[in-house]
Protein backbone atom coordinates (compact mmCIF):
# COMPACT_ATOMS: atom_id res chain seq x y z
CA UNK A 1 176.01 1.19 -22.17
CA UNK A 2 172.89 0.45 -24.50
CA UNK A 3 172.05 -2.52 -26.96
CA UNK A 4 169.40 -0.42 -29.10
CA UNK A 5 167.90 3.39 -29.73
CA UNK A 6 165.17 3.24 -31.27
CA UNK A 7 163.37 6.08 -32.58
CA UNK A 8 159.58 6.58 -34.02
CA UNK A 9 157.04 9.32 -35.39
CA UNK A 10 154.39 9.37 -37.50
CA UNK A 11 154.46 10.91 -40.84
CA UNK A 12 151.29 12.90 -42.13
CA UNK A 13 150.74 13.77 -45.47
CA UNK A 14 151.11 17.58 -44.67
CA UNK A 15 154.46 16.26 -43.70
CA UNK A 16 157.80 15.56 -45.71
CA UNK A 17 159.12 12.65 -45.18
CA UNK A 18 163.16 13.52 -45.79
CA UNK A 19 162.16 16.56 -43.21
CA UNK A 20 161.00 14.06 -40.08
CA UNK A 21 164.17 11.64 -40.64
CA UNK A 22 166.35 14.84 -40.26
CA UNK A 23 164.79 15.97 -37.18
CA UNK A 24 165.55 12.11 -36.24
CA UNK A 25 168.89 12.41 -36.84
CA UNK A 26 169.30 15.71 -35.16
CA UNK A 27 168.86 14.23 -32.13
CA UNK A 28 170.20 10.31 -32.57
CA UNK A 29 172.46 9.88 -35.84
CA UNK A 30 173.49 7.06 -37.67
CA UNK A 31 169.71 5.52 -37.71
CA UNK A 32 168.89 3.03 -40.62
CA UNK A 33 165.23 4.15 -41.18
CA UNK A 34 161.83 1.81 -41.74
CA UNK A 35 158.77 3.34 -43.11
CA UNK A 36 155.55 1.76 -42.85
CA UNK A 37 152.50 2.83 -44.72
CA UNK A 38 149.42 2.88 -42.34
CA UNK A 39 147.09 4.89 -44.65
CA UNK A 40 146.17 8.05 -42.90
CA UNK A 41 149.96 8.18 -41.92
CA UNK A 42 153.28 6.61 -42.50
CA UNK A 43 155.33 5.07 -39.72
CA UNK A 44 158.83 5.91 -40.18
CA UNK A 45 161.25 4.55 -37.92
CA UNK A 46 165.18 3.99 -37.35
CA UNK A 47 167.65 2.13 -35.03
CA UNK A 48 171.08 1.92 -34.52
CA UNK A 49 173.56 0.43 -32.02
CA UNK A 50 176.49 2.56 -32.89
CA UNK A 51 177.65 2.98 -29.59
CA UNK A 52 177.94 7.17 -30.02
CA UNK A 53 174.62 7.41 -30.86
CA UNK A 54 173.80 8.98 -27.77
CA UNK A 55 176.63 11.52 -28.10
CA UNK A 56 174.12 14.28 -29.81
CA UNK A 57 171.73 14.26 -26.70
CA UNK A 58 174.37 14.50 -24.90
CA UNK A 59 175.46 17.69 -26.04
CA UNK A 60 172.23 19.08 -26.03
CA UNK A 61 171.65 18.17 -22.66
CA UNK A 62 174.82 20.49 -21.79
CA UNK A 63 174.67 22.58 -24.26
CA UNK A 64 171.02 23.73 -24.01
CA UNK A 65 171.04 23.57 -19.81
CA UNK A 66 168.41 20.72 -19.18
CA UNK A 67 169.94 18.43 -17.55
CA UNK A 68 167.89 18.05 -14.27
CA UNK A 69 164.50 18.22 -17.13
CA UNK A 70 166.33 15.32 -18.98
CA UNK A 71 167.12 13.33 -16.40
CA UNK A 72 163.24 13.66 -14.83
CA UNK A 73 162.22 12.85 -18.17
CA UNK A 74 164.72 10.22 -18.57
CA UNK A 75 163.92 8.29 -14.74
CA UNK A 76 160.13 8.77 -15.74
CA UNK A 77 160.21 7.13 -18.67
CA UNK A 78 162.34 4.32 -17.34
CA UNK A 79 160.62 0.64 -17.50
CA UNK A 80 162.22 -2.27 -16.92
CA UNK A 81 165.44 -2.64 -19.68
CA UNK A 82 163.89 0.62 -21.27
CA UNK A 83 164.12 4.39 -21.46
CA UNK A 84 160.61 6.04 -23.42
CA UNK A 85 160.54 9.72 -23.93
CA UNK A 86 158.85 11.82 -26.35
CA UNK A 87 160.52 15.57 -27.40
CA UNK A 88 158.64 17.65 -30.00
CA UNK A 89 159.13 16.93 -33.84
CA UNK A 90 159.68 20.43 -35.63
CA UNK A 91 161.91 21.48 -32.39
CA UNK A 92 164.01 18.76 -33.42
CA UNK A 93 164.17 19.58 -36.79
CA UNK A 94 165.78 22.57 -35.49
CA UNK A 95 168.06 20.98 -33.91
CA UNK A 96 166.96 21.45 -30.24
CA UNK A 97 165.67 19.23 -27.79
CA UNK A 98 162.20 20.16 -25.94
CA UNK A 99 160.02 17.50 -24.02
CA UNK A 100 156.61 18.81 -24.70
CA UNK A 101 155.15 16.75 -26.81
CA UNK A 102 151.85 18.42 -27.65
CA UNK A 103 152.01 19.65 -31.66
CA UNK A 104 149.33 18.80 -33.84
CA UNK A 105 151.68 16.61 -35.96
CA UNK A 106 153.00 14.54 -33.17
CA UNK A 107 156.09 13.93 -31.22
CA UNK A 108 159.30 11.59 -32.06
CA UNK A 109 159.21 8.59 -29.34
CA UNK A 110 162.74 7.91 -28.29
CA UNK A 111 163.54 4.05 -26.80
CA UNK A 112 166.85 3.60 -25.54
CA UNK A 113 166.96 -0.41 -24.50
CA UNK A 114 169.68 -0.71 -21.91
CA UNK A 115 170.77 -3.57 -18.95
CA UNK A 116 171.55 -0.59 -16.89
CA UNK A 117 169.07 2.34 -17.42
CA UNK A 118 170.33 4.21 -14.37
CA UNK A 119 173.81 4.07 -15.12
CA UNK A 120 172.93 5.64 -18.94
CA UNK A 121 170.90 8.32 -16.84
CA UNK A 122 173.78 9.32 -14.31
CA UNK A 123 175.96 9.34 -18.02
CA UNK A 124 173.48 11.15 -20.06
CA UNK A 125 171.77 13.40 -17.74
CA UNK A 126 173.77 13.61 -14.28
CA UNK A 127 172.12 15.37 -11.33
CA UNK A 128 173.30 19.04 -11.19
CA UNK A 129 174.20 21.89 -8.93
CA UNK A 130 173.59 24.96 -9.65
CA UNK A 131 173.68 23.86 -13.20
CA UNK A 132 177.16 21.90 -12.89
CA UNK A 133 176.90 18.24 -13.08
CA UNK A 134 177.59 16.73 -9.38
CA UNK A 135 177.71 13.02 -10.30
């Protein structure tokens, strides 16, 4: 359904680094993590194509009742082969998923490279009813 996930934030030096690569991996596990010094920051970032790798948001999706904010989020961020979408960094680390981006220490950029990016929308964040997922 997707070739690549790849997922970025920056590090600051407020920050611990073992910290942001958990709240990575709450959301999208089995990532084999980069990190790039850039001075004022480091650039950590994993990939994966493990083929589950998309199970997590999945479940949080469901299990946290955004689906019709995931899949706006999702369709918006939709370019070409590509799916871009930010969620907050320490809401992650918590295990949660929340699109607003705005924290002073930046969010964790999601890229999901696909052939089909609708198709991995309808799968990931199906259009709802009443809260029950219609497609």
């Amino acid at each position: 359904m997707f070739e690549e996930i790849e997922v970025e934030a920056y590090v600051y030096p407020t920050e611990d680094l073992g910290k942001v690569k958990r709240a990575m991996l709450n959301l999208i596990p089995e990532l084999e993590f980069d990190a790039f010094d850039r001075g004022e920051y480091i650039l950590l970032t994993g990939k994966t194509r493990n083929k589950k790798a998309l199970q997590r948001l999945y479940e949080l999706f469901r299990g946290q009742a955004i689906l019709d904010t995931a899949r706006l989020m999702l369709e918006e961020g939709t370019f070409g082969e590509e799916i871009i979408f930010k969620v907050h960094k320490q809401v992650a680390y918590a295990g949660k998923v929340n699109f607003n981006e705005e924290s002073p220490l930046g969010p964790i950029t999601i890229i999901i490279r696909t052939k089909d990016p609708y198709r991995l929308i309808k799968w990931l964040a199906p259009r709802t009813k009443d809260g029950v997922p219609i497609e």
